[in-house]
C-alpha atoms as a PDB file:
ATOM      1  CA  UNK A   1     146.382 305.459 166.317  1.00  0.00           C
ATOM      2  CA  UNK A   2     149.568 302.546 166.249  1.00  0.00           C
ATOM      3  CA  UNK A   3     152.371 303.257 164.287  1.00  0.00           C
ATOM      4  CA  UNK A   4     153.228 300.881 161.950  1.00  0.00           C
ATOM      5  CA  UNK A   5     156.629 301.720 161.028  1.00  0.00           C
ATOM      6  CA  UNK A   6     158.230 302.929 157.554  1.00  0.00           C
ATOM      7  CA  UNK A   7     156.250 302.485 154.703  1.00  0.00           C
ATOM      8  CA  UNK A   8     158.685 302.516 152.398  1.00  0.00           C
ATOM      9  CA  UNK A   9     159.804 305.516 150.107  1.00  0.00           C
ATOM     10  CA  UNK A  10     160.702 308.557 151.838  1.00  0.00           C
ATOM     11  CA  UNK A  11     160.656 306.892 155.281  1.00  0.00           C
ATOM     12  CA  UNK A  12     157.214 308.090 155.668  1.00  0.00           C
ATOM     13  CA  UNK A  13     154.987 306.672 158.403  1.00  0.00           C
ATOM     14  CA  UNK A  14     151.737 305.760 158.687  1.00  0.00           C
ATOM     15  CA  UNK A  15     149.474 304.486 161.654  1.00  0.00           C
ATOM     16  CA  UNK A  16     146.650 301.853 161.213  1.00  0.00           C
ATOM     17  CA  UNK A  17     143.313 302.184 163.001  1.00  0.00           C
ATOM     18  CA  UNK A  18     142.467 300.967 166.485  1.00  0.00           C
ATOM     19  CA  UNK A  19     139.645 298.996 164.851  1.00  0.00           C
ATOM     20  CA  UNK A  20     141.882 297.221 162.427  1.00  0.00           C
ATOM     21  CA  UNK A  21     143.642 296.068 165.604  1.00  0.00           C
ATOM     22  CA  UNK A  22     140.834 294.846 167.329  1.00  0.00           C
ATOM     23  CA  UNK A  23     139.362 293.179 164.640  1.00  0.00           C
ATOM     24  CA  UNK A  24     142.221 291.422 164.070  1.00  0.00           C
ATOM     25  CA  UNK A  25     142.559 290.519 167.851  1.00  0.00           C
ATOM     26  CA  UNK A  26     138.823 289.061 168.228  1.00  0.00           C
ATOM     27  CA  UNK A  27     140.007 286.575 164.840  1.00  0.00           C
ATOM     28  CA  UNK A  28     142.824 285.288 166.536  1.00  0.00           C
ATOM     29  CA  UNK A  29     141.155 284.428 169.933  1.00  0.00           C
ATOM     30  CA  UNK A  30     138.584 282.928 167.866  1.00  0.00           C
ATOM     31  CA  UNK A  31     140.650 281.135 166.196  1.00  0.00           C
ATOM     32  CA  UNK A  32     142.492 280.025 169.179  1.00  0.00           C
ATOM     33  CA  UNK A  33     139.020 279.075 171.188  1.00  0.00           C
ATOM     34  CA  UNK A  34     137.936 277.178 167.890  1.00  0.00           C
ATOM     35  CA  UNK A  35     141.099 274.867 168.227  1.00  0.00           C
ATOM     36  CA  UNK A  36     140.957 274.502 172.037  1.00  0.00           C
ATOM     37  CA  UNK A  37     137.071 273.485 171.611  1.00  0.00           C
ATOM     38  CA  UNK A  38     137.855 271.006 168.691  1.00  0.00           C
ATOM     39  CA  UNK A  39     140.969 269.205 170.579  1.00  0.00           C
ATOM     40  CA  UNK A  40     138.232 268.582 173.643  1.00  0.00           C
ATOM     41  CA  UNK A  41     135.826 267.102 171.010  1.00  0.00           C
ATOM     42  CA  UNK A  42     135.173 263.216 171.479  1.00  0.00           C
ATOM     43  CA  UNK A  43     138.090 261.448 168.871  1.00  0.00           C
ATOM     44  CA  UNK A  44     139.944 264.825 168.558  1.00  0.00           C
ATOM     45  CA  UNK A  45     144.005 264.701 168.129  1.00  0.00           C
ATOM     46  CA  UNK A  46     144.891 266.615 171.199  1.00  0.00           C
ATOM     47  CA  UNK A  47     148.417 266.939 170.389  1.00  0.00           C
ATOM     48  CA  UNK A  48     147.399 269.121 167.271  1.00  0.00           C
ATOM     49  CA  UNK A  49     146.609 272.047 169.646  1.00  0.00           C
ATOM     50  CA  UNK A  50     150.180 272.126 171.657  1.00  0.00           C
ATOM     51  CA  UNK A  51     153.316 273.159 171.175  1.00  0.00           C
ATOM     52  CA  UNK A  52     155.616 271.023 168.906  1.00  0.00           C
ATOM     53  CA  UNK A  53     157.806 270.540 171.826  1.00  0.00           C
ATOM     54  CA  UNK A  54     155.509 269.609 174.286  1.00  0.00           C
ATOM     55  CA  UNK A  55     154.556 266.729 172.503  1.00  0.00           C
ATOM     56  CA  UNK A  56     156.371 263.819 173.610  1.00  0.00           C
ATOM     57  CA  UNK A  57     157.315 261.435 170.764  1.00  0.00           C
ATOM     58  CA  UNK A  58     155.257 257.967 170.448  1.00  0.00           C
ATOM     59  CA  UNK A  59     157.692 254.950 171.961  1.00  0.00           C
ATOM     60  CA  UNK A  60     158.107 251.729 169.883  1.00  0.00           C
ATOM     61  CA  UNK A  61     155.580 249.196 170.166  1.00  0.00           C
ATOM     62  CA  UNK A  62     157.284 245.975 171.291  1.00  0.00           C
ATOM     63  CA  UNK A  63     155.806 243.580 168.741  1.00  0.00           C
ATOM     64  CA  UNK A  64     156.537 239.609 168.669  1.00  0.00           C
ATOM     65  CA  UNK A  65     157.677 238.439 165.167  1.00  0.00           C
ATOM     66  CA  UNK A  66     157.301 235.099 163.796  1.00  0.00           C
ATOM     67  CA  UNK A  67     161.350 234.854 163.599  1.00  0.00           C
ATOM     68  CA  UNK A  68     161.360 235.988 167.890  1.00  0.00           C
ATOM     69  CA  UNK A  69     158.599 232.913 168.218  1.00  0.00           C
ATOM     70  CA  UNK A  70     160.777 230.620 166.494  1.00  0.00           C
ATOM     71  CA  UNK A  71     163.965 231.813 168.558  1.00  0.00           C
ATOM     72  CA  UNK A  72     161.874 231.547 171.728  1.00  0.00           C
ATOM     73  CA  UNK A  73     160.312 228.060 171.022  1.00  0.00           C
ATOM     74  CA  UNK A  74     164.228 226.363 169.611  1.00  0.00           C
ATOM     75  CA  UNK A  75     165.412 228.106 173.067  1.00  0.00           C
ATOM     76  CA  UNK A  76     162.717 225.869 174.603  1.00  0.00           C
ATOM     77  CA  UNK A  77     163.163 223.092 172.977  1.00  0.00           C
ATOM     78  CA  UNK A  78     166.795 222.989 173.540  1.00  0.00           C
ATOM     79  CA  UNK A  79     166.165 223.751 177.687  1.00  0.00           C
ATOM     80  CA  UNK A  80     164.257 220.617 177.501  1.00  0.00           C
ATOM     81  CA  UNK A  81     166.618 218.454 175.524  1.00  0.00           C
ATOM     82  CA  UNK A  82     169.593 219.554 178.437  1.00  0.00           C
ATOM     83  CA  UNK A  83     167.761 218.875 180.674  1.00  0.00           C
ATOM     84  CA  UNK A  84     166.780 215.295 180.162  1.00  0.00           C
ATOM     85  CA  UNK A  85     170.835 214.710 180.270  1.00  0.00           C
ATOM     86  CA  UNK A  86     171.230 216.559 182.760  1.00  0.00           C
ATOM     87  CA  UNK A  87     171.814 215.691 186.826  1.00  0.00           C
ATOM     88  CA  UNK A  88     170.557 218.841 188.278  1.00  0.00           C
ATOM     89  CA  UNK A  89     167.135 217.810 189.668  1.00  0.00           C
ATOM     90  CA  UNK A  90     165.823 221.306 190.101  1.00  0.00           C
ATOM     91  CA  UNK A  91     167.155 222.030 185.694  1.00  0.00           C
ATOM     92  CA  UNK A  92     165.149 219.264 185.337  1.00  0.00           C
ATOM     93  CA  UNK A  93     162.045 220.178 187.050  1.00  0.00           C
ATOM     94  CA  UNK A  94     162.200 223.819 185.816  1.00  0.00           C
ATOM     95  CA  UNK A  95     162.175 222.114 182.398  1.00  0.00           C
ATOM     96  CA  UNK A  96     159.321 219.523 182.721  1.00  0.00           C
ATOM     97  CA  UNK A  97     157.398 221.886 184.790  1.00  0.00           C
ATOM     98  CA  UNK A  98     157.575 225.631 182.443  1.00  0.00           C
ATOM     99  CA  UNK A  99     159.286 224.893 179.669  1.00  0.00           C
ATOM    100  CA  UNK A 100     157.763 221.417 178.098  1.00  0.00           C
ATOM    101  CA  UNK A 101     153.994 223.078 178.659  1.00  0.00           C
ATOM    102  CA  UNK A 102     155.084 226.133 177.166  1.00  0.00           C
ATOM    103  CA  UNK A 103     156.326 224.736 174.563  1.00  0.00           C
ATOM    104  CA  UNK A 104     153.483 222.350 173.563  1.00  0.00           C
ATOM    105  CA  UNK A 105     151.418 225.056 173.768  1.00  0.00           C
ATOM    106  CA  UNK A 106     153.379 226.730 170.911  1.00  0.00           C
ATOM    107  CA  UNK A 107     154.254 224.159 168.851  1.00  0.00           C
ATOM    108  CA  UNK A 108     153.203 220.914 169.408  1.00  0.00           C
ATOM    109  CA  UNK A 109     155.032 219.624 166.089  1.00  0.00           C
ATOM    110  CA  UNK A 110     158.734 220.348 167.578  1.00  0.00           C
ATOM    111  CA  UNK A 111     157.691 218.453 170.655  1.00  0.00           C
ATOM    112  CA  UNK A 112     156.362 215.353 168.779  1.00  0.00           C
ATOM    113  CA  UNK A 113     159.734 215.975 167.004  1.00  0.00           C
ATOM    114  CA  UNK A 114     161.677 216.097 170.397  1.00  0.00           C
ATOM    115  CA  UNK A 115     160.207 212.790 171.751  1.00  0.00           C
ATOM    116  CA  UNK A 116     160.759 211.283 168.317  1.00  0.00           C
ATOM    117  CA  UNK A 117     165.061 211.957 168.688  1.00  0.00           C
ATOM    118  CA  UNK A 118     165.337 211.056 172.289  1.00  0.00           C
ATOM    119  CA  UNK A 119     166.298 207.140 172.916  1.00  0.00           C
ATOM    120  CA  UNK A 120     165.348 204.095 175.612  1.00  0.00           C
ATOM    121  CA  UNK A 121     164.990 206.016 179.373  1.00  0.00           C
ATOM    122  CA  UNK A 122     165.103 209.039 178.120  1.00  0.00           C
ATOM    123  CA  UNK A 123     162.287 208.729 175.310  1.00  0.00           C
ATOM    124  CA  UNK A 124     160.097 207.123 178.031  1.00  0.00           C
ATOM    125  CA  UNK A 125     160.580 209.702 180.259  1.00  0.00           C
ATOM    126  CA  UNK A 126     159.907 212.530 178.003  1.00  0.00           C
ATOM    127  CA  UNK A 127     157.197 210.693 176.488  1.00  0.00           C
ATOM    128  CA  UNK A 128     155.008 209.935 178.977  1.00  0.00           C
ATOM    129  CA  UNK A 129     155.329 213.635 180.552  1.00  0.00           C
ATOM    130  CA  UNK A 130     154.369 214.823 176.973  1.00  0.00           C
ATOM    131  CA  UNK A 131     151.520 212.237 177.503  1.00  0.00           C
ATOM    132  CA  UNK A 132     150.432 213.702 180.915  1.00  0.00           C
ATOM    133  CA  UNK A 133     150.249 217.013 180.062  1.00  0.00           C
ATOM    134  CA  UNK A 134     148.661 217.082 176.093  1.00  0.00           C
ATOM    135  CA  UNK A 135     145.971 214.472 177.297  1.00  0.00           C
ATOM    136  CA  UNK A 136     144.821 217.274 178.995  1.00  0.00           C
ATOM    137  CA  UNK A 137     144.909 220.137 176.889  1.00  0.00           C
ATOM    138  CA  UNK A 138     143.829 218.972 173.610  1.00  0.00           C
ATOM    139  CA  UNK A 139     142.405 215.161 174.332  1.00  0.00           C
ATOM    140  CA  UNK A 140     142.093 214.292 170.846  1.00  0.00           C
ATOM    141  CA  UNK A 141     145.661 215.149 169.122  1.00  0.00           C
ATOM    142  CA  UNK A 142     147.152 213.418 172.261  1.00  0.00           C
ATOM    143  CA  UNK A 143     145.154 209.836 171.483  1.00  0.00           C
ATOM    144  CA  UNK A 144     145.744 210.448 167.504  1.00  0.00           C
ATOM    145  CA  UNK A 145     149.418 211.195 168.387  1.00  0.00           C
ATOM    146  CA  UNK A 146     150.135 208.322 170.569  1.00  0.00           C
ATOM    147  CA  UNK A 147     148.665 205.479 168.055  1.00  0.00           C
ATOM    148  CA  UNK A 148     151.003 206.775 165.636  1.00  0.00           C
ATOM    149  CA  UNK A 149     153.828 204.720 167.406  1.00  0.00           C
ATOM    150  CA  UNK A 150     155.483 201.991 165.399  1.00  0.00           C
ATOM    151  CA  UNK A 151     155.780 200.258 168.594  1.00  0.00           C
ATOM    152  CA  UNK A 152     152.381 198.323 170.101  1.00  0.00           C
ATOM    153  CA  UNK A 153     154.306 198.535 174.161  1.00  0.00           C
ATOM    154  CA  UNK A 154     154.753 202.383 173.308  1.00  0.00           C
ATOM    155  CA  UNK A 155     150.988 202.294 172.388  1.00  0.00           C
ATOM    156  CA  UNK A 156     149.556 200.985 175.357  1.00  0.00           C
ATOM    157  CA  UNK A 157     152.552 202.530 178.140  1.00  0.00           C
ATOM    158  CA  UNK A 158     151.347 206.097 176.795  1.00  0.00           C
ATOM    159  CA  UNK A 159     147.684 205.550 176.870  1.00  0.00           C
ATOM    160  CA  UNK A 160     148.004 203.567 180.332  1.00  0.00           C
ATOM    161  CA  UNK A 161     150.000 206.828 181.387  1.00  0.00           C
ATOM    162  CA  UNK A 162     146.987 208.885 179.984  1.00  0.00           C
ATOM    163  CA  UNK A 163     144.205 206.913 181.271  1.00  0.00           C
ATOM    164  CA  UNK A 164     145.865 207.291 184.489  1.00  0.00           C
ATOM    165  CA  UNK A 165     146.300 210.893 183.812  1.00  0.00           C
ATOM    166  CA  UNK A 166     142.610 211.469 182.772  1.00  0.00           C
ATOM    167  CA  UNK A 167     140.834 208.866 186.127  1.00  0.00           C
ATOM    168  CA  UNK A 168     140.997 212.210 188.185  1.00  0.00           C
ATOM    169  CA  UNK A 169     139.554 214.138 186.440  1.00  0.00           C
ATOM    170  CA  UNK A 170     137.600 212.550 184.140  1.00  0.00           C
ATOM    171  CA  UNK A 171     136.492 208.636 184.768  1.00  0.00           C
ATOM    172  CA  UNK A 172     134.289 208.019 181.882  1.00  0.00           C
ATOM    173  CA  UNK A 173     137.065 209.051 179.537  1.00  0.00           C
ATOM    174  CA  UNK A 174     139.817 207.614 181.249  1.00  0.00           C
ATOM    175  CA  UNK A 175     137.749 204.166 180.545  1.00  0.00           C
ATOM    176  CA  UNK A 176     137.316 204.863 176.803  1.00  0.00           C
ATOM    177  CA  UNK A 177     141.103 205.819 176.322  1.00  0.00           C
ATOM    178  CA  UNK A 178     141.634 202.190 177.991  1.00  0.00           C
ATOM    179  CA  UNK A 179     139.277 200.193 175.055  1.00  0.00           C
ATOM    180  CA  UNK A 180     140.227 202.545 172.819  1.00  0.00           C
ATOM    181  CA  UNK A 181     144.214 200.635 173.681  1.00  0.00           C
ATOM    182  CA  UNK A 182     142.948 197.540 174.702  1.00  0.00           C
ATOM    183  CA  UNK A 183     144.738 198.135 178.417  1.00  0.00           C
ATOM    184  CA  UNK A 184     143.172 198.176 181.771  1.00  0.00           C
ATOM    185  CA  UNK A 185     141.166 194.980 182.048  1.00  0.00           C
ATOM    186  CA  UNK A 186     143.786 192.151 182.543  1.00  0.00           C
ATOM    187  CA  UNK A 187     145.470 194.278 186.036  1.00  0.00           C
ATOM    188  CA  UNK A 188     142.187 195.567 187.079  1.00  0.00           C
ATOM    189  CA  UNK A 189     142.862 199.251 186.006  1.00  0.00           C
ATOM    190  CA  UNK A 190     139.529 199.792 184.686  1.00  0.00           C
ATOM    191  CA  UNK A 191     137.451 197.811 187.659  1.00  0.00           C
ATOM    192  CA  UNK A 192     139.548 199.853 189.961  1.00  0.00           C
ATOM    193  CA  UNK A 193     138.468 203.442 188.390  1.00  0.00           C
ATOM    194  CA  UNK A 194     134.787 202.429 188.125  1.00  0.00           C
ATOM    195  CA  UNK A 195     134.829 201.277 192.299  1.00  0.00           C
ATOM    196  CA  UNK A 196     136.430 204.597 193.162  1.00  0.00           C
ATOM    197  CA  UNK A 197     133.786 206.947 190.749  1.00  0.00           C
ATOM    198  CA  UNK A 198     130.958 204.425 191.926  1.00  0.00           C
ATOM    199  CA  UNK A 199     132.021 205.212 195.394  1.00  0.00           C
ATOM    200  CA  UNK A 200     132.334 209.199 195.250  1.00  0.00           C
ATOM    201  CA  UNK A 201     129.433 209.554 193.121  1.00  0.00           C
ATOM    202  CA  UNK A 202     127.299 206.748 192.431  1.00  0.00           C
ATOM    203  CA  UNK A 203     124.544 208.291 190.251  1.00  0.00           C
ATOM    204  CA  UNK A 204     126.825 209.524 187.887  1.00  0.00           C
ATOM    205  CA  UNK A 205     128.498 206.306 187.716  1.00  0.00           C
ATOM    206  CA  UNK A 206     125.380 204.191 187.385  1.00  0.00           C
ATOM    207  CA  UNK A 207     123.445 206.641 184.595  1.00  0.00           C
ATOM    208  CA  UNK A 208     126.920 206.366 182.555  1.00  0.00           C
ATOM    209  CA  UNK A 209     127.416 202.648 182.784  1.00  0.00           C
ATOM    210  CA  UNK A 210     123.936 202.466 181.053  1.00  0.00           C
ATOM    211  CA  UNK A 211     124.696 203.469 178.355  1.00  0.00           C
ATOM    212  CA  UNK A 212     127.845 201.313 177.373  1.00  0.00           C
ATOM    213  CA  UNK A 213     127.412 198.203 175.570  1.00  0.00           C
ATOM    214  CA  UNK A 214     126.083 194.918 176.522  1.00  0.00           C
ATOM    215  CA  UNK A 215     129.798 193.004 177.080  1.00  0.00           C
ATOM    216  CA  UNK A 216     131.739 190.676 179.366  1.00  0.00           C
ATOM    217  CA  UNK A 217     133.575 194.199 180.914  1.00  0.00           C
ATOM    218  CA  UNK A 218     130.339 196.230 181.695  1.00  0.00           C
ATOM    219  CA  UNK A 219     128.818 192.730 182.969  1.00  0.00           C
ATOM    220  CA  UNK A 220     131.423 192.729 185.668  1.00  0.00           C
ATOM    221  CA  UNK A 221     131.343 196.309 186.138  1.00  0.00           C
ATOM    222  CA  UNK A 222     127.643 196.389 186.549  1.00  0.00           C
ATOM    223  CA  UNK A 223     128.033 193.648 189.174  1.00  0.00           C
ATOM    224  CA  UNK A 224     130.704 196.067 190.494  1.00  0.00           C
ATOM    225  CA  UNK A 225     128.373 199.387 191.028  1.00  0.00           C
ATOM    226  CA  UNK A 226     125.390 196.269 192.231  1.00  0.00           C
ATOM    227  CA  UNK A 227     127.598 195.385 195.135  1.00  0.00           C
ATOM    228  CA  UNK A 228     128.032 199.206 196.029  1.00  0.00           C
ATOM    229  CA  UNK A 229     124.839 200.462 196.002  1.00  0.00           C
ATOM    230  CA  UNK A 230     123.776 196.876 198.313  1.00  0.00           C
ATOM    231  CA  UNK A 231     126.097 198.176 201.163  1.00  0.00           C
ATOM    232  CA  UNK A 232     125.415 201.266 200.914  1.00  0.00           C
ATOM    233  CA  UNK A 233     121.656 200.513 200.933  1.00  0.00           C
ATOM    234  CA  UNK A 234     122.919 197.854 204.567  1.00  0.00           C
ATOM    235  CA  UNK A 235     124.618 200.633 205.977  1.00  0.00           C
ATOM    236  CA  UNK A 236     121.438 202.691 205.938  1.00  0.00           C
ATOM    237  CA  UNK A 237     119.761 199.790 207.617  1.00  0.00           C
END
């Protein structure tokens, strides 16, 4: 028998059975196995079987708001801006380099906006960077975005800047930016490209110039590629 203490009136005491005791004991290590089984089941909160204080609390998950992205791209913006008055080379660089491409990548808008303040040298120069880098990331806004200038010599500086731009790595583009702007044929710019792809990879050059239309340019471009593949064919001989 286990004494239980006073019952009460009279201070009598009583004792409760040894099989009371047990029983109770096999429940509560049931219990206890039932919870340790369920926090090992697939999906099971795990913390609900420990002690309150050995659960360490959840940290803060570092979330970007829309008002930290606008804070981060007017820090950019205004990095940029310095920089193109400013006589540290190496501010410069670290702007043109990291901050412009971030920044277009973000919002393109503010940097159209950014070009669209700046004045003479310093327009140029921000302009045809802008040019060199969008042209390659999104083709299309960068040719939609440069024949929105007022000015026809802003036109055709940015797209000669971009047809430059696009010649290594892509030649049959870097032609159609050029009639797109009506640049390239008067200084040579376009013969030039065509010699240099027709050189490095003349099938590619020769199954593309079929299919451009019949015209003065492709005439003498066609009598370009003819005059590579003869010496090539003579220096086979």
């Amino acid at each position: 028998m286990i004494d239980a203490g006073n019952r009460g009136n009279g201070g009598r005491r009583y004792a409760l059975p040894a099989f009371f005791v047990l029983t109770a004991a096999v429940a509560i290590t049931l219990t206890i196995a039932q919870v340790t089984d369920d926090s090992r089941a697939p999906g099971a909160d795990t913390t609900a079987a420990l002690p309150a204080a050995s659960v360490s609390p959840a940290k803060p998950a570092l979330l970007v708001t829309p008002h930290a992205s606008r804070d981060r791209q007017a820090q950019l913006a205004l990095e940029v801006e310095r920089a193109l008055v400013s006589n540290n080379p190496q501010e410069r660089d670290k702007a043109m380099y990291f901050s412009l491409p971030e920044l277009l990548d973000a919002d393109p808008v503010r940097v159209i906006e950014l070009v669209a303040r700046q004045e003479g040298e310093t327009r140029d120069a921000l302009r045809d960077e802008v040019v060199r880098l969008w042209i390659r990331r999104d083709r299309e806004a960068a040719l939609v975005w440069m024949g929105s200038f007022e000015n026809e010599w802003e036109r055709k500086a940015s797209a000669t800047i971009a047809m430059r731009t696009l010649a290594a790595i892509d030649r049959a583009q870097a032609v159609a930016v050029a009639g797109q702007f009506g640049i390239g044929r008067d200084d040579g710019s376009i013969e030039h490209i065509v010699q240099i792809w027709v050189t490095e990879n003349f099938d590619e050059c020769a199954k593309w110039l079929e299919t451009q239309p019949e015209n003065a340019q492709t005439t003498q471009l066609r009598a370009r590629v003819e005059l590579v593949r003869e010496q090539r064919l003579a220096a086979l001989e």
